[in-house]
PDB file of N, CA and C in Angstrom:
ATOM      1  N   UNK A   1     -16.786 -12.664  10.408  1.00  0.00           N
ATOM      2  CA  UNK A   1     -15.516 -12.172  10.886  1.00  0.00           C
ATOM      3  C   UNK A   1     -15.780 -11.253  12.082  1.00  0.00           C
ATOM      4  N   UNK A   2     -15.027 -11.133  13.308  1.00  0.00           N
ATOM      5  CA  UNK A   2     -15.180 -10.575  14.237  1.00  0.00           C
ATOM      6  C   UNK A   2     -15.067  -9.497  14.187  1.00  0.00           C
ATOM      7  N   UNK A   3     -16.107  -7.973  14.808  1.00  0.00           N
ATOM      8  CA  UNK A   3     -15.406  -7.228  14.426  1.00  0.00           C
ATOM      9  C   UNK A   3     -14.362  -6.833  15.817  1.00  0.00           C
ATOM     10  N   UNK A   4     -13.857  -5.752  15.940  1.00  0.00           N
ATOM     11  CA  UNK A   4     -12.802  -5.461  16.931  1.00  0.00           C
ATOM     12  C   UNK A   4     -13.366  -4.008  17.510  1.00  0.00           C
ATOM     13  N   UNK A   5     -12.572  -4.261  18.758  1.00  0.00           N
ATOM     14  CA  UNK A   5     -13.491  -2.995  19.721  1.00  0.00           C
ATOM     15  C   UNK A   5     -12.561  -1.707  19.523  1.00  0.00           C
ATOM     16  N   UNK A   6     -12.793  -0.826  19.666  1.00  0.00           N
ATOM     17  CA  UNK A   6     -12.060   0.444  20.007  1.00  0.00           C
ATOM     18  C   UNK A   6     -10.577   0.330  20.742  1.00  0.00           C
ATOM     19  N   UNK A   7     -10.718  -0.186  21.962  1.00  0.00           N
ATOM     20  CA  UNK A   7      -9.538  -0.824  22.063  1.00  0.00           C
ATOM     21  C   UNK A   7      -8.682  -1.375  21.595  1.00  0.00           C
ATOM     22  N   UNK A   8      -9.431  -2.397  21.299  1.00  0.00           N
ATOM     23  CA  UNK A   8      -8.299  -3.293  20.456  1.00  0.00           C
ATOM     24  C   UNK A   8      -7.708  -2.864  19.359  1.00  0.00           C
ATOM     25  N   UNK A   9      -8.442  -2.254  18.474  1.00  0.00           N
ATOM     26  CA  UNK A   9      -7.929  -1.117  17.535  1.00  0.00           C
ATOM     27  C   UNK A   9      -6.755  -0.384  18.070  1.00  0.00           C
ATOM     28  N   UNK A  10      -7.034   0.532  19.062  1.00  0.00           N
ATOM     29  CA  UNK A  10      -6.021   0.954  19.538  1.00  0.00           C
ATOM     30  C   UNK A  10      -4.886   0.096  20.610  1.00  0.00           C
ATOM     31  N   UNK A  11      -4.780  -0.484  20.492  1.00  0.00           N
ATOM     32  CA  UNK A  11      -3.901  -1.673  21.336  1.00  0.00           C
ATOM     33  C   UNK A  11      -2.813  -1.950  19.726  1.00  0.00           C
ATOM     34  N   UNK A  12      -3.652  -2.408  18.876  1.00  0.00           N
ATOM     35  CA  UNK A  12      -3.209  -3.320  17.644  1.00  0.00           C
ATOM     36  C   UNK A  12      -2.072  -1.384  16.678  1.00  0.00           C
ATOM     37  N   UNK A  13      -2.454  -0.416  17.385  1.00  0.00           N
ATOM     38  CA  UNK A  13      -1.839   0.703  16.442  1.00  0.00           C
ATOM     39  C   UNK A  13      -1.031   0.922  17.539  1.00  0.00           C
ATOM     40  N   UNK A  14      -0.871   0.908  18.751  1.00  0.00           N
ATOM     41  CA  UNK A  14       0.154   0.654  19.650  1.00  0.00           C
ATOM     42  C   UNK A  14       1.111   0.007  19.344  1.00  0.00           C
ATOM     43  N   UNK A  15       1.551  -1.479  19.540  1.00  0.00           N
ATOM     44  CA  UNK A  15       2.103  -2.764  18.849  1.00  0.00           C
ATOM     45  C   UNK A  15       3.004  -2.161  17.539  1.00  0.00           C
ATOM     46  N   UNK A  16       2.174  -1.391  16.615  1.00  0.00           N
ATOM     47  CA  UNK A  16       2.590  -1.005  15.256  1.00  0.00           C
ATOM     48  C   UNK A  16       3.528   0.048  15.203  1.00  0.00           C
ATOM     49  N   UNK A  17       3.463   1.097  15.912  1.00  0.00           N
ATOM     50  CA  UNK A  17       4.287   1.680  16.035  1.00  0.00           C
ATOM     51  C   UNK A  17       5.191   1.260  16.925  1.00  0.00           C
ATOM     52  N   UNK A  18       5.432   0.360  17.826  1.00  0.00           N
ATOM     53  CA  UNK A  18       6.345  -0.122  18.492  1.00  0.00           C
ATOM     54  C   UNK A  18       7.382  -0.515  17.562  1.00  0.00           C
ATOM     55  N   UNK A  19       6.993  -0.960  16.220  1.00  0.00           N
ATOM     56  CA  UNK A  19       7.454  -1.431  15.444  1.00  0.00           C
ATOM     57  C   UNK A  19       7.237  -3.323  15.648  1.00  0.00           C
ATOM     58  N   UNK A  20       6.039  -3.432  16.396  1.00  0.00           N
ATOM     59  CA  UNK A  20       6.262  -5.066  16.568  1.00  0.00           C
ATOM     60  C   UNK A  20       4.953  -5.650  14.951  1.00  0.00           C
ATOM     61  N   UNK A  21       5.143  -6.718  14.930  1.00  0.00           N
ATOM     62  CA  UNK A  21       4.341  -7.619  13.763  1.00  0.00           C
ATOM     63  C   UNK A  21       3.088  -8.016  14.235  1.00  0.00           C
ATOM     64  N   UNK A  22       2.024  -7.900  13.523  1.00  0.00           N
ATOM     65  CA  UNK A  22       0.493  -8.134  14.197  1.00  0.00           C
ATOM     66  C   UNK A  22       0.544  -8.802  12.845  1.00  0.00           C
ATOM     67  N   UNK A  23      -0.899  -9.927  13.813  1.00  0.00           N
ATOM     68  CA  UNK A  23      -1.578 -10.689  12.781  1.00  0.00           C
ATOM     69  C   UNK A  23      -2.883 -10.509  12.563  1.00  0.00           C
ATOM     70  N   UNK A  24      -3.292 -10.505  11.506  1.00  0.00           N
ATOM     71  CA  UNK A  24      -5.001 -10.114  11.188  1.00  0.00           C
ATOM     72  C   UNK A  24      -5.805 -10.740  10.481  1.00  0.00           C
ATOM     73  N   UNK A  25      -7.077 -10.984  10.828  1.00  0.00           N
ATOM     74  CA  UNK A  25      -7.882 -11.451   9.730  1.00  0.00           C
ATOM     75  C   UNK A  25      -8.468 -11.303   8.285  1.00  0.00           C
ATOM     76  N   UNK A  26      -8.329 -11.909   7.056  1.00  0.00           N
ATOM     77  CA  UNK A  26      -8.859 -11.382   6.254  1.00  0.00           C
ATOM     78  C   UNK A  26     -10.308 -12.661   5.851  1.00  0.00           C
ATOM     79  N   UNK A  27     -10.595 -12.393   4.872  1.00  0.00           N
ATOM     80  CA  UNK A  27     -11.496 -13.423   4.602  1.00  0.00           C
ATOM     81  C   UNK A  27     -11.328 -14.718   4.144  1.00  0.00           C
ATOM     82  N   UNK A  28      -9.983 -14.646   3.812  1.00  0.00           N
ATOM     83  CA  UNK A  28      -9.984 -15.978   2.907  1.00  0.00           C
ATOM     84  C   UNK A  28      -8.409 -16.477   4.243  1.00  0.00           C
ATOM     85  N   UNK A  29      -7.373 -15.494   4.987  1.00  0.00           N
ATOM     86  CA  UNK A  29      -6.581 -16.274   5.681  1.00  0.00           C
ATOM     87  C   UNK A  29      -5.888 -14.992   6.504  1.00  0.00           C
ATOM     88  N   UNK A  30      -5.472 -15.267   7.417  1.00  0.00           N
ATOM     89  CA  UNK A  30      -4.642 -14.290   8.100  1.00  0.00           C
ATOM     90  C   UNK A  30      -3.417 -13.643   7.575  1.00  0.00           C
ATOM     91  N   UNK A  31      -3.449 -12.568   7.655  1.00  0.00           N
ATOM     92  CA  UNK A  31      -1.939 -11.851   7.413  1.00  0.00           C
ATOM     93  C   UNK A  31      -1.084 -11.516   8.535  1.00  0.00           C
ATOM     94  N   UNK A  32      -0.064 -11.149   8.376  1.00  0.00           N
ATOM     95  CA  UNK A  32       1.266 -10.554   9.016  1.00  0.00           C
ATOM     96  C   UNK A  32       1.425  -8.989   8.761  1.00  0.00           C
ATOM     97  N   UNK A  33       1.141  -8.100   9.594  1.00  0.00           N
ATOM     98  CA  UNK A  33       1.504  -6.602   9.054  1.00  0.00           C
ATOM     99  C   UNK A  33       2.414  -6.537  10.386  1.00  0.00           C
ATOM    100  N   UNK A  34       2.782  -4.699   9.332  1.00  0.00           N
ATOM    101  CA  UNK A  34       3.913  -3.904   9.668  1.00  0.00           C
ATOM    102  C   UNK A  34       3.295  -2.578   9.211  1.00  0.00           C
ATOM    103  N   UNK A  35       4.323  -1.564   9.956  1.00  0.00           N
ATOM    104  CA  UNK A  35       4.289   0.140   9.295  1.00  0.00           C
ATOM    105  C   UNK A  35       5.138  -0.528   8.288  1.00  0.00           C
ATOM    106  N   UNK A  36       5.020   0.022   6.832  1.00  0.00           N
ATOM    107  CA  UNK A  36       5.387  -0.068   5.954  1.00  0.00           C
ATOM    108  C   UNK A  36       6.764   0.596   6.355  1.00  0.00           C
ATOM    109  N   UNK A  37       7.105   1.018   6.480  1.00  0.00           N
ATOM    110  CA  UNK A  37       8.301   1.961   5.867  1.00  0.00           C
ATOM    111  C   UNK A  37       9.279   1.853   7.489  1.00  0.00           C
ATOM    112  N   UNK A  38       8.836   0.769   8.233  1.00  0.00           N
ATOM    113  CA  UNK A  38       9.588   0.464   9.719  1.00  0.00           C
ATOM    114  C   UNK A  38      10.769  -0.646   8.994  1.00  0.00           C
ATOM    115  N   UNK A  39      12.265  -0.155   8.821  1.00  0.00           N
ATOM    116  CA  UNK A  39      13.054  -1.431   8.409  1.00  0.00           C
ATOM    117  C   UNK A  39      12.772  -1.980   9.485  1.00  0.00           C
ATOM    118  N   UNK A  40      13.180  -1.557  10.379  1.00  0.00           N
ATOM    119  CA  UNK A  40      13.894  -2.908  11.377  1.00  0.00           C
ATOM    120  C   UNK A  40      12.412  -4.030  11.647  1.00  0.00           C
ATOM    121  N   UNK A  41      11.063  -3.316  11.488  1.00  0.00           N
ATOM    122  CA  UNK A  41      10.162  -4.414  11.624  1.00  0.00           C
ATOM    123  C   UNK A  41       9.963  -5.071  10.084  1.00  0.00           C
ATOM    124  N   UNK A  42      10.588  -4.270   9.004  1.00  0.00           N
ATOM    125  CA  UNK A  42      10.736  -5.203   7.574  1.00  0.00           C
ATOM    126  C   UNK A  42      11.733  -6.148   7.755  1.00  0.00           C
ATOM    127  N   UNK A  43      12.398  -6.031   7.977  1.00  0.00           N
ATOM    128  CA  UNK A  43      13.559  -7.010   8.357  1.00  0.00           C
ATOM    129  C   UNK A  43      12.858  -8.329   9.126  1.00  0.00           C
ATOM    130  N   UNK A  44      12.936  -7.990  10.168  1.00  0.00           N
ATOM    131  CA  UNK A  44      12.119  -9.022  11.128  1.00  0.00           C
ATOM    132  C   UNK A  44      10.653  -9.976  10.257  1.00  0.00           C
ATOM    133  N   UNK A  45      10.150  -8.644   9.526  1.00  0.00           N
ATOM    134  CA  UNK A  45       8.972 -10.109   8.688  1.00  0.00           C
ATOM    135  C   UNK A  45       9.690 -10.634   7.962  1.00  0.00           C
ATOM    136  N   UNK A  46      10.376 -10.101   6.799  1.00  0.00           N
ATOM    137  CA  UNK A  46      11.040 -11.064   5.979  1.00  0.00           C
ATOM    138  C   UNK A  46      11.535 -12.421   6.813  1.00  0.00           C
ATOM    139  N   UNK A  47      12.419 -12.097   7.674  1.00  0.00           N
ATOM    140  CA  UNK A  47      13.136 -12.893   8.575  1.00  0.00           C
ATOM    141  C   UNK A  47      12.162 -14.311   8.790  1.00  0.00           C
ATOM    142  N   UNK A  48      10.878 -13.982   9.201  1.00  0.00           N
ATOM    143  CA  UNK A  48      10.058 -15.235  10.080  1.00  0.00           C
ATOM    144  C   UNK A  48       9.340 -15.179   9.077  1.00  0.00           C
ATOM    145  N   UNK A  49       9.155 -14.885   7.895  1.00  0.00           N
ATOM    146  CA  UNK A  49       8.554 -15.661   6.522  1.00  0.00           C
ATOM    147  C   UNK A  49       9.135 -16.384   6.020  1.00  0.00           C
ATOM    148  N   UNK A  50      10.327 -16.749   6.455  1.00  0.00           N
ATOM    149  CA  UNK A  50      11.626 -16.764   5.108  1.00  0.00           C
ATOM    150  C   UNK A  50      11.407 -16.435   3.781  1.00  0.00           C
ATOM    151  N   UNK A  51      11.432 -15.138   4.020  1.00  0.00           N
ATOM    152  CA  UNK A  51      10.405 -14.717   2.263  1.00  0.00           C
ATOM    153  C   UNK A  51      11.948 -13.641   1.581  1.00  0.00           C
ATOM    154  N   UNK A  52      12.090 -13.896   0.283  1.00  0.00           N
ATOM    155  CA  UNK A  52      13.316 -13.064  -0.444  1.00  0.00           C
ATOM    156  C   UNK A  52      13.119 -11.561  -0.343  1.00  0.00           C
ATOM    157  N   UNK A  53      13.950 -10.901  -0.243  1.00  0.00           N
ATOM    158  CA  UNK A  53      13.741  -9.433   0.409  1.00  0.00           C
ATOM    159  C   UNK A  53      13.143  -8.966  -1.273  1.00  0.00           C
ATOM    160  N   UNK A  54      13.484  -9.595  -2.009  1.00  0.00           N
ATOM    161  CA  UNK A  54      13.355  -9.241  -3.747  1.00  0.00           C
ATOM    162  C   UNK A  54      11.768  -9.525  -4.181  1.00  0.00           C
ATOM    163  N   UNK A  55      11.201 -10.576  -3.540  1.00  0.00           N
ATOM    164  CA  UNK A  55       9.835 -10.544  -3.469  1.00  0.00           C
ATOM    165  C   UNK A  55       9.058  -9.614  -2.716  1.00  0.00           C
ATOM    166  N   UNK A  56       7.725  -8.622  -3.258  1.00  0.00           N
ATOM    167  CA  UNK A  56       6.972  -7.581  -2.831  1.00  0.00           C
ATOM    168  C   UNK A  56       6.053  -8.178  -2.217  1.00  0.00           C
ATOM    169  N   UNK A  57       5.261  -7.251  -1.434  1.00  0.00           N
ATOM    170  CA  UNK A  57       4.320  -7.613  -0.322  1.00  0.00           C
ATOM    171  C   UNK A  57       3.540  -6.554  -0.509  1.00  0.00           C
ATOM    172  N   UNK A  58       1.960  -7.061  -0.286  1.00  0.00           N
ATOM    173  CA  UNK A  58       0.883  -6.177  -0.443  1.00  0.00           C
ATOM    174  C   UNK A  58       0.959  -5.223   0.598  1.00  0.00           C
ATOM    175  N   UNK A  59       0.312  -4.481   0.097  1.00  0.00           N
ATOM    176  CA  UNK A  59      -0.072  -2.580   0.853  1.00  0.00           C
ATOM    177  C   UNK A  59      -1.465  -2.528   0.891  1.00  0.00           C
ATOM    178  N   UNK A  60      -1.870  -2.234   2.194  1.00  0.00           N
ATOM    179  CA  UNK A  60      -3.422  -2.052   2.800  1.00  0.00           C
ATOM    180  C   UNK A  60      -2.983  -0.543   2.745  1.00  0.00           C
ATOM    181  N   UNK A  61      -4.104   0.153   1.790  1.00  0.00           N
ATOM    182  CA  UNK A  61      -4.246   1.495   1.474  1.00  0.00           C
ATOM    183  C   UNK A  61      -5.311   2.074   1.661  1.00  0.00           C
ATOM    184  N   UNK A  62      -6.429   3.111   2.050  1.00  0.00           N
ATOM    185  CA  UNK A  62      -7.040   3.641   2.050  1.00  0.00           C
ATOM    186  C   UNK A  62      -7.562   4.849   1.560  1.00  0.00           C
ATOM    187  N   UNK A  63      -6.902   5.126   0.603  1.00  0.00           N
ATOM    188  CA  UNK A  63      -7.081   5.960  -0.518  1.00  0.00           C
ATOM    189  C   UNK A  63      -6.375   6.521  -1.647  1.00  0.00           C
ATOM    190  N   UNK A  64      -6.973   6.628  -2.879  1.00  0.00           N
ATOM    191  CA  UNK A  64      -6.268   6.989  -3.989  1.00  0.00           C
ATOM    192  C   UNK A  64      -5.060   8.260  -3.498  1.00  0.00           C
ATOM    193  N   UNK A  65      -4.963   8.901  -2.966  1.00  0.00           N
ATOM    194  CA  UNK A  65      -4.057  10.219  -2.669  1.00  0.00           C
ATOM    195  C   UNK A  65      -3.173   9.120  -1.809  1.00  0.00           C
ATOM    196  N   UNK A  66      -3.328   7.662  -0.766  1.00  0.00           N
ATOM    197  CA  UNK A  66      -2.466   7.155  -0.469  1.00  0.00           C
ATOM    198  C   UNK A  66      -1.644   6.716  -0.929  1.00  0.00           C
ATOM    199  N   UNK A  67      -2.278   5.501  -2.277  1.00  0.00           N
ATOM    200  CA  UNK A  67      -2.119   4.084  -3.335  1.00  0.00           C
ATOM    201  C   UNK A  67      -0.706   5.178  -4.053  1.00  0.00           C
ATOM    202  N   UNK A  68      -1.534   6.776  -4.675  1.00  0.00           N
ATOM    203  CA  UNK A  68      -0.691   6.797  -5.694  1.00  0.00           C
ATOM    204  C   UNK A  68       1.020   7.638  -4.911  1.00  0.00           C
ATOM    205  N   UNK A  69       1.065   7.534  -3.452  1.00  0.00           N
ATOM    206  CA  UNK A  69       2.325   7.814  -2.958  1.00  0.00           C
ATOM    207  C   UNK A  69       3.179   6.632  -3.431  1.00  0.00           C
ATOM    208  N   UNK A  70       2.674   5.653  -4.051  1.00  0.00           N
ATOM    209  CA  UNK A  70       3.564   4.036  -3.819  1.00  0.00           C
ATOM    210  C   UNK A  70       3.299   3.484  -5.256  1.00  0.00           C
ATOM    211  N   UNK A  71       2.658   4.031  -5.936  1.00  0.00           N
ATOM    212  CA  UNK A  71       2.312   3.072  -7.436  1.00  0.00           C
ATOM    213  C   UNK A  71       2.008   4.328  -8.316  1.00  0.00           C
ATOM    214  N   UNK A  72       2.046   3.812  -9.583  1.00  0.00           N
ATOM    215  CA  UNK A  72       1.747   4.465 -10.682  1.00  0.00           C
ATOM    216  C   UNK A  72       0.100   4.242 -11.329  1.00  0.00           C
ATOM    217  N   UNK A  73      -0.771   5.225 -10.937  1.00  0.00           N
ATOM    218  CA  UNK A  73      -1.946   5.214 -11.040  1.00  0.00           C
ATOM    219  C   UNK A  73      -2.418   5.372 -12.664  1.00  0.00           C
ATOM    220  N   UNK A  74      -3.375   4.942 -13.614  1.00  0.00           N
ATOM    221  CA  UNK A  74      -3.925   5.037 -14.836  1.00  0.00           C
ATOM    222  C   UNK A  74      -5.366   5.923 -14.443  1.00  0.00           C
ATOM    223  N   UNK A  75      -5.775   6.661 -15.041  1.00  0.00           N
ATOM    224  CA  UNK A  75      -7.099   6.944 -15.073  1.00  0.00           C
ATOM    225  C   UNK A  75      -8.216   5.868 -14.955  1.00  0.00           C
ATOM    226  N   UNK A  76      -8.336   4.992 -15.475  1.00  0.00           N
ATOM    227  CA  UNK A  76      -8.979   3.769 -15.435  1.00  0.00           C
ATOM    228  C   UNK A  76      -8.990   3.324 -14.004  1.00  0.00           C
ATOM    229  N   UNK A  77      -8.044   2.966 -13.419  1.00  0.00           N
ATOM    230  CA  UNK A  77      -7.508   2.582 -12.126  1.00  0.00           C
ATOM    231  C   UNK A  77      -8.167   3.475 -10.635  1.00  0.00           C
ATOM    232  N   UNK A  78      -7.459   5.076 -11.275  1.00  0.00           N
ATOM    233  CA  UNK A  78      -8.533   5.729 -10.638  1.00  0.00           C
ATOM    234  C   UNK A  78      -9.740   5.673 -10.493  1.00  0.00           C
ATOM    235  N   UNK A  79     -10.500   5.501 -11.569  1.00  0.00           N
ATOM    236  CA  UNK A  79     -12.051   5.315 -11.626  1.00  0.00           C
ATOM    237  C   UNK A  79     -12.217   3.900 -10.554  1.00  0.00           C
ATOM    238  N   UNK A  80     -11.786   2.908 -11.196  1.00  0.00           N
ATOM    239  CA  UNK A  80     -12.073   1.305 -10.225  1.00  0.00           C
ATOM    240  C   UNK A  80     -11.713   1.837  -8.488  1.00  0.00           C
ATOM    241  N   UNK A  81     -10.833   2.451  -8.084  1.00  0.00           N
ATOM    242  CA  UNK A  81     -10.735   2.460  -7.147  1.00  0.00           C
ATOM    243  C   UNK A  81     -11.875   3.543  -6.058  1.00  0.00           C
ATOM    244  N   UNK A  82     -12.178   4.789  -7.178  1.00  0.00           N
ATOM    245  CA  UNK A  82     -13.443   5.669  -6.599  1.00  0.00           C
ATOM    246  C   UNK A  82     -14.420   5.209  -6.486  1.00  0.00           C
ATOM    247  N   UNK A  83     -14.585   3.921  -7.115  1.00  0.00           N
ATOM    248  CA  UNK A  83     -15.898   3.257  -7.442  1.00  0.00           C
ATOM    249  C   UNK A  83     -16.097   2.619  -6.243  1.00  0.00           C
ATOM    250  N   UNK A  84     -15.282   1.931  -5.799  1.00  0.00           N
ATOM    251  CA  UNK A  84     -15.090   0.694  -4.977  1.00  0.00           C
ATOM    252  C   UNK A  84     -14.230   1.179  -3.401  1.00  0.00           C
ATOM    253  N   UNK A  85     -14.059   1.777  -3.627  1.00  0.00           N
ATOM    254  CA  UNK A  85     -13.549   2.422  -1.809  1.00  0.00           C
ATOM    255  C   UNK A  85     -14.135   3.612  -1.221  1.00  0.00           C
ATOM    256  N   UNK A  86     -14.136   3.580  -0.007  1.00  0.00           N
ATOM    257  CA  UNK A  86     -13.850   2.137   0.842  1.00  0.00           C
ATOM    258  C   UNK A  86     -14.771   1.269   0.378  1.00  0.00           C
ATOM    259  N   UNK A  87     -14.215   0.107   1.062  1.00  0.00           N
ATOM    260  CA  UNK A  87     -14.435  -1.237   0.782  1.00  0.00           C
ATOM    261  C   UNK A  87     -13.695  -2.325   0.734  1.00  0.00           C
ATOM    262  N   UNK A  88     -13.850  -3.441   0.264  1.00  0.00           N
ATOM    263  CA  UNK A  88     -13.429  -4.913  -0.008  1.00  0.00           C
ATOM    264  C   UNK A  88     -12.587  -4.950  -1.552  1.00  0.00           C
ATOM    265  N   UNK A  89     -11.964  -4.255  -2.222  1.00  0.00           N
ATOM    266  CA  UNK A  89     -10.896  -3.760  -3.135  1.00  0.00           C
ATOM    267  C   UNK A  89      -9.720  -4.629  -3.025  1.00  0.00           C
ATOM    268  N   UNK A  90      -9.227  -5.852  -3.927  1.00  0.00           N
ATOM    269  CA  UNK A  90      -7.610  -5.698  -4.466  1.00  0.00           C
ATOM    270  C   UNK A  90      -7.775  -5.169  -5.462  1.00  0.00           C
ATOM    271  N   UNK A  91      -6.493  -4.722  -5.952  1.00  0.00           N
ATOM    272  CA  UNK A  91      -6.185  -3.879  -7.077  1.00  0.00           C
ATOM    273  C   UNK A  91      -4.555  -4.098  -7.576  1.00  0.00           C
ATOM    274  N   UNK A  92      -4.033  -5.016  -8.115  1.00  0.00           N
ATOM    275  CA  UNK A  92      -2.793  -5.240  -8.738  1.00  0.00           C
ATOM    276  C   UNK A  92      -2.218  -3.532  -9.814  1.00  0.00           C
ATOM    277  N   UNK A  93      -1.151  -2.719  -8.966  1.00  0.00           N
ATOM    278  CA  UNK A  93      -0.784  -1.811  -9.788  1.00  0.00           C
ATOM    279  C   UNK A  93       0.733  -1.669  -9.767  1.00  0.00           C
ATOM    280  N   UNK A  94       1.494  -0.632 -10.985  1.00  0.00           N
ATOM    281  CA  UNK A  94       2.736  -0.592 -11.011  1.00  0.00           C
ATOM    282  C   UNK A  94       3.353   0.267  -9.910  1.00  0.00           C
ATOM    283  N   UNK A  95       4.386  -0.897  -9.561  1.00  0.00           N
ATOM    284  CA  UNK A  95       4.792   0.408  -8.430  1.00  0.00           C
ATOM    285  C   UNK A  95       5.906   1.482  -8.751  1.00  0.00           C
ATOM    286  N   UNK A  96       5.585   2.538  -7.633  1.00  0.00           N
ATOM    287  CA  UNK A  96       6.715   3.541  -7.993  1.00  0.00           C
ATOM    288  C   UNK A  96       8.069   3.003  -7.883  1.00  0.00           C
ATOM    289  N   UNK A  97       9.033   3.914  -8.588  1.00  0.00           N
ATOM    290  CA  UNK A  97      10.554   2.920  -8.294  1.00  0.00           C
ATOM    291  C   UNK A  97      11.416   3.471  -7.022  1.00  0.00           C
TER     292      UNK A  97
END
């Protein structure tokens, strides 16, 4: 996987706060991101996914003090995630309401 230059990094967090949709590599297929919490660029993905606003979408997180702003963390959970981040981590958890 390629990695990306400084630039482009910052080019691609430009874009994001514009509120526009970037695409990225993962290992197994490309994704579609957004600032989480940008409607008008939530709107717009739903829109060109045709995906149900009622169906959830993964969260790229970078740390337990992030994860547990948005989900309901277990002790257990905690541990898997101290263990393993950073890093290459999914982690299926309950979200906050």
């Amino acid at each position: 996987m390629k990695k990306f230059t400084y630039q482009e990094i910052e080019l691609v967090a430009e874009y994001l706060q514009k509120g526009k949709i970037i695409a990225f590599p993962t290992e197994t297929v490309f994704g579609l991101g957004i600032i989480y919490d940008d409607s008008n660029a939530y709107e717009h993905l739903i829109k060109i996914k045709r995906r149900s606003p009622e169906k959830p979408f993964s969260l790229m997180l970078s740390s337990t003090i992030e994860i547990s702003k948005y989900a309901l963390l277990s002790k257990e959970e905690i541990k898997v995630i101290n263990e393993f981040m950073p890093g290459d981590l999914t982690i299926l958890v309950r979200a906050k309401d």
